[in-house]
Protein backbone atom coordinates (compact mmCIF):
# COMPACT_ATOMS: atom_id res chain seq x y z
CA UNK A 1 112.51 171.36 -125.57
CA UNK A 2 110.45 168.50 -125.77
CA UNK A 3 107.08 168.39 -126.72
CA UNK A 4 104.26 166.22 -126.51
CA UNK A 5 102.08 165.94 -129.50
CA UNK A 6 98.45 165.17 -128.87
CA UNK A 7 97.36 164.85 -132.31
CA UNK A 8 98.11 165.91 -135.93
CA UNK A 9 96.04 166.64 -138.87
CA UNK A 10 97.99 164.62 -141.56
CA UNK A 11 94.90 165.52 -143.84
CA UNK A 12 95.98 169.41 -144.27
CA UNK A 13 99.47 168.30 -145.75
CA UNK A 14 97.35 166.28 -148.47
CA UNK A 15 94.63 168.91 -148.96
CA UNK A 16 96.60 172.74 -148.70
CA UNK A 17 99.40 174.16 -149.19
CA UNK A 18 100.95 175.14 -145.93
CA UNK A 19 102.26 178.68 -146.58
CA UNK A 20 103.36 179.24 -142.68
CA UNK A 21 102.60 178.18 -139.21
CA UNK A 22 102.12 180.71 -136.12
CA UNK A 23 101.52 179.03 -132.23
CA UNK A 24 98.44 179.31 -130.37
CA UNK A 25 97.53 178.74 -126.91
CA UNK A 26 93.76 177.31 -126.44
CA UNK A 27 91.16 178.59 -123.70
CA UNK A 28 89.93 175.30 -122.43
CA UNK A 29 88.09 173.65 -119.71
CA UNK A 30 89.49 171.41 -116.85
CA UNK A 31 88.20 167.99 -118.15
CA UNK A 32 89.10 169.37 -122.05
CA UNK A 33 93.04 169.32 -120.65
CA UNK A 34 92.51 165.78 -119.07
CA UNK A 35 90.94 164.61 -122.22
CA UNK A 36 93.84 165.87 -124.15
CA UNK A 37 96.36 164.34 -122.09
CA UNK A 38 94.78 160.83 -122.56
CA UNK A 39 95.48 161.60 -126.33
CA UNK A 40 91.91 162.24 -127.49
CA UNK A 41 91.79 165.28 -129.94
CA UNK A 42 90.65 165.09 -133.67
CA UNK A 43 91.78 167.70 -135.56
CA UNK A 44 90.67 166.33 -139.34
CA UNK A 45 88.02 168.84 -140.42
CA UNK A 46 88.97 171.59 -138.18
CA UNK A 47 89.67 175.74 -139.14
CA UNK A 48 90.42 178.72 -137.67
CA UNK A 49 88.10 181.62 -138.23
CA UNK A 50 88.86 185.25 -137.44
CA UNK A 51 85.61 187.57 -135.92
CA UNK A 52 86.34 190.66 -134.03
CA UNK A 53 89.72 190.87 -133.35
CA UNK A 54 89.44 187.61 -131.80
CA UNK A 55 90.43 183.93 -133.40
CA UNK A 56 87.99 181.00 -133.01
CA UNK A 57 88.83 177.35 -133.01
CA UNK A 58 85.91 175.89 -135.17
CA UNK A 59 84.85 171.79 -135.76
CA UNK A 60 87.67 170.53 -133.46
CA UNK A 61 86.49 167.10 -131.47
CA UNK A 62 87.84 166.37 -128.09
CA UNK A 63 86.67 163.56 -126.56
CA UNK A 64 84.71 164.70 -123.29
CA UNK A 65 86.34 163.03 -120.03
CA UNK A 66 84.67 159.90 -118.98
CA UNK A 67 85.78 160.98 -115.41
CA UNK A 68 84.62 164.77 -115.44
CA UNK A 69 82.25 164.86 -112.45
CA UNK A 70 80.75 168.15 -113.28
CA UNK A 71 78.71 168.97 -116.75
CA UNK A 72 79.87 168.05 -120.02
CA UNK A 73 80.64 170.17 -122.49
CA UNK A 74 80.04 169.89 -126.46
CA UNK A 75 83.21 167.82 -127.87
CA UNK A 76 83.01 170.17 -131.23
CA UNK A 77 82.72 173.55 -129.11
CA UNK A 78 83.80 176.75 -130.33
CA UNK A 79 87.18 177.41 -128.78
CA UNK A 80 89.20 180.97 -128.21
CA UNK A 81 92.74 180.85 -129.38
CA UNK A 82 95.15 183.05 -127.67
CA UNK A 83 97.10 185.15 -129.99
CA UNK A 84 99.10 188.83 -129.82
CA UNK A 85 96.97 191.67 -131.85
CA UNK A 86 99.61 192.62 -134.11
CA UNK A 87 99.93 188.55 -135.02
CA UNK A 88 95.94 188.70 -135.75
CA UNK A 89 96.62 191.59 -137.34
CA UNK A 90 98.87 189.98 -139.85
CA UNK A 91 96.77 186.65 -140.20
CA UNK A 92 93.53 189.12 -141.10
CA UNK A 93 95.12 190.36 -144.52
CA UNK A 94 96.32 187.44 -145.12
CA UNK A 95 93.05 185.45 -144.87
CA UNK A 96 91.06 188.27 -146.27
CA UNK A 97 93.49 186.83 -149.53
CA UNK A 98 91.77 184.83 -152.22
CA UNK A 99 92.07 181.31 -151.09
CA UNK A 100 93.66 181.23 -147.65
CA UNK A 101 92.21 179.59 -144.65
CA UNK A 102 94.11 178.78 -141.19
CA UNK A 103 94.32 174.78 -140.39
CA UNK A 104 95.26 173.15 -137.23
CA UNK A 105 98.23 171.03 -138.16
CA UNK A 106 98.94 169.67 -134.87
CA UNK A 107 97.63 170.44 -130.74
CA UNK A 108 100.61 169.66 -128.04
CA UNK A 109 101.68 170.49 -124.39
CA UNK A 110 104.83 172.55 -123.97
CA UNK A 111 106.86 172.12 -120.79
CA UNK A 112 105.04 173.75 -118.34
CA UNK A 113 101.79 171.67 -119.27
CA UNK A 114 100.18 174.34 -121.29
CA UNK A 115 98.43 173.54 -124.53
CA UNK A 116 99.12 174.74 -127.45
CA UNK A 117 97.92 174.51 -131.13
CA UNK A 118 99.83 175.32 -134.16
CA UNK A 119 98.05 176.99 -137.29
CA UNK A 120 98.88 176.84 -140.70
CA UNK A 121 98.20 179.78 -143.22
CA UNK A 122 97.28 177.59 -145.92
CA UNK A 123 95.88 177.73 -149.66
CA UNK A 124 93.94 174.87 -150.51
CA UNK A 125 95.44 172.42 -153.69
CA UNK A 126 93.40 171.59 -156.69
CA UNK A 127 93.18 168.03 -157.76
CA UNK A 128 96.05 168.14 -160.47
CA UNK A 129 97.92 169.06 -157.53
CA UNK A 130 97.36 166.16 -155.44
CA UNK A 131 98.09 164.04 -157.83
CA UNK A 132 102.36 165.82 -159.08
CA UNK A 133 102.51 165.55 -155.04
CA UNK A 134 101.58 162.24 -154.90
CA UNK A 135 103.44 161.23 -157.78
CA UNK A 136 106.69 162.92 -156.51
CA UNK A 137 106.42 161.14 -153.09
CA UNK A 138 106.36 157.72 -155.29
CA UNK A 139 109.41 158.35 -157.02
CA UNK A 140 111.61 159.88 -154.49
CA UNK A 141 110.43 156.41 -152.25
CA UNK A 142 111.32 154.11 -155.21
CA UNK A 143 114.93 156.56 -155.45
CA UNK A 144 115.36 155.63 -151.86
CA UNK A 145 114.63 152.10 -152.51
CA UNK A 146 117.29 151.59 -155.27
CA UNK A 147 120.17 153.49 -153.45
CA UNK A 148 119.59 151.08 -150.87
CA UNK A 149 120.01 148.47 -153.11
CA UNK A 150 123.44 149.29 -154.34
């Protein structure tokens, strides 16, 4: 099944905690898709937010189509995601949780040429955090480095 990835938002591995990840499908417009398809998406400071039983794509850019003949929309629009109740369900209590938010980690087409986005439950990392992270990724590289050596 192979998929082609759009864009990903290296940023949320840095900044949360990703605790799981559910599939979405994205209500978009006609020129949106085309945009997509030429690769420009930014998912960097992007969220999920739930409001009525519905979830809401918040602060993600994509580029509007410099061939779109009819009107353009607004590149940071608020877009539906397309999710089974029950799975809302489950991402409510869990965001209603001290500290959880839902990040876009990554927005590709499936097969059939449908869009999808996939959200991460995640709980945001405090500075001390970054840092063992970073620190870890350092030695396991330099690790790496000497067994190549030998």
């Amino acid at each position: 099944m192979s998929r082609k990835v759009v864009s990903t938002n290296r940023k949320a591995y840095h900044d949360y905690t990703i605790e799981s990840k559910i599939e979405a499908g994205v209500v978009l417009t006609g020129p949106e898709v085309k945009s997509l398809r030429a690769g420009r998406a930014n998912l960097k400071d992007g969220y999920a937010a739930i409001e009525k039983d519905e979830v809401w794509l918040h602060n993600v850019h994509i580029s509007p189509y410099s061939h779109a003949t009819n009107i353009q929309t607004d590149p940071l629009r608020t877009r539906k995601l397309l999710l089974h109740r029950r799975e809302i369900k489950k991402l409510t209590g869990k965001v209603k949780e001290k500290g959880f938010a839902l990040i876009p980690i990554r927005i590709y087409f499936i097969p059939n040429g449908k869009v999808k986005i996939e959200l991460g439950l995640a709980r945001g990392k405090k500075m001390y955090d970054k840092r063992a992270a970073l620190k870890k990724k350092q030695s396991d590289r330099e690790l790496e480095r000497e067994y190549k050596k030998t």
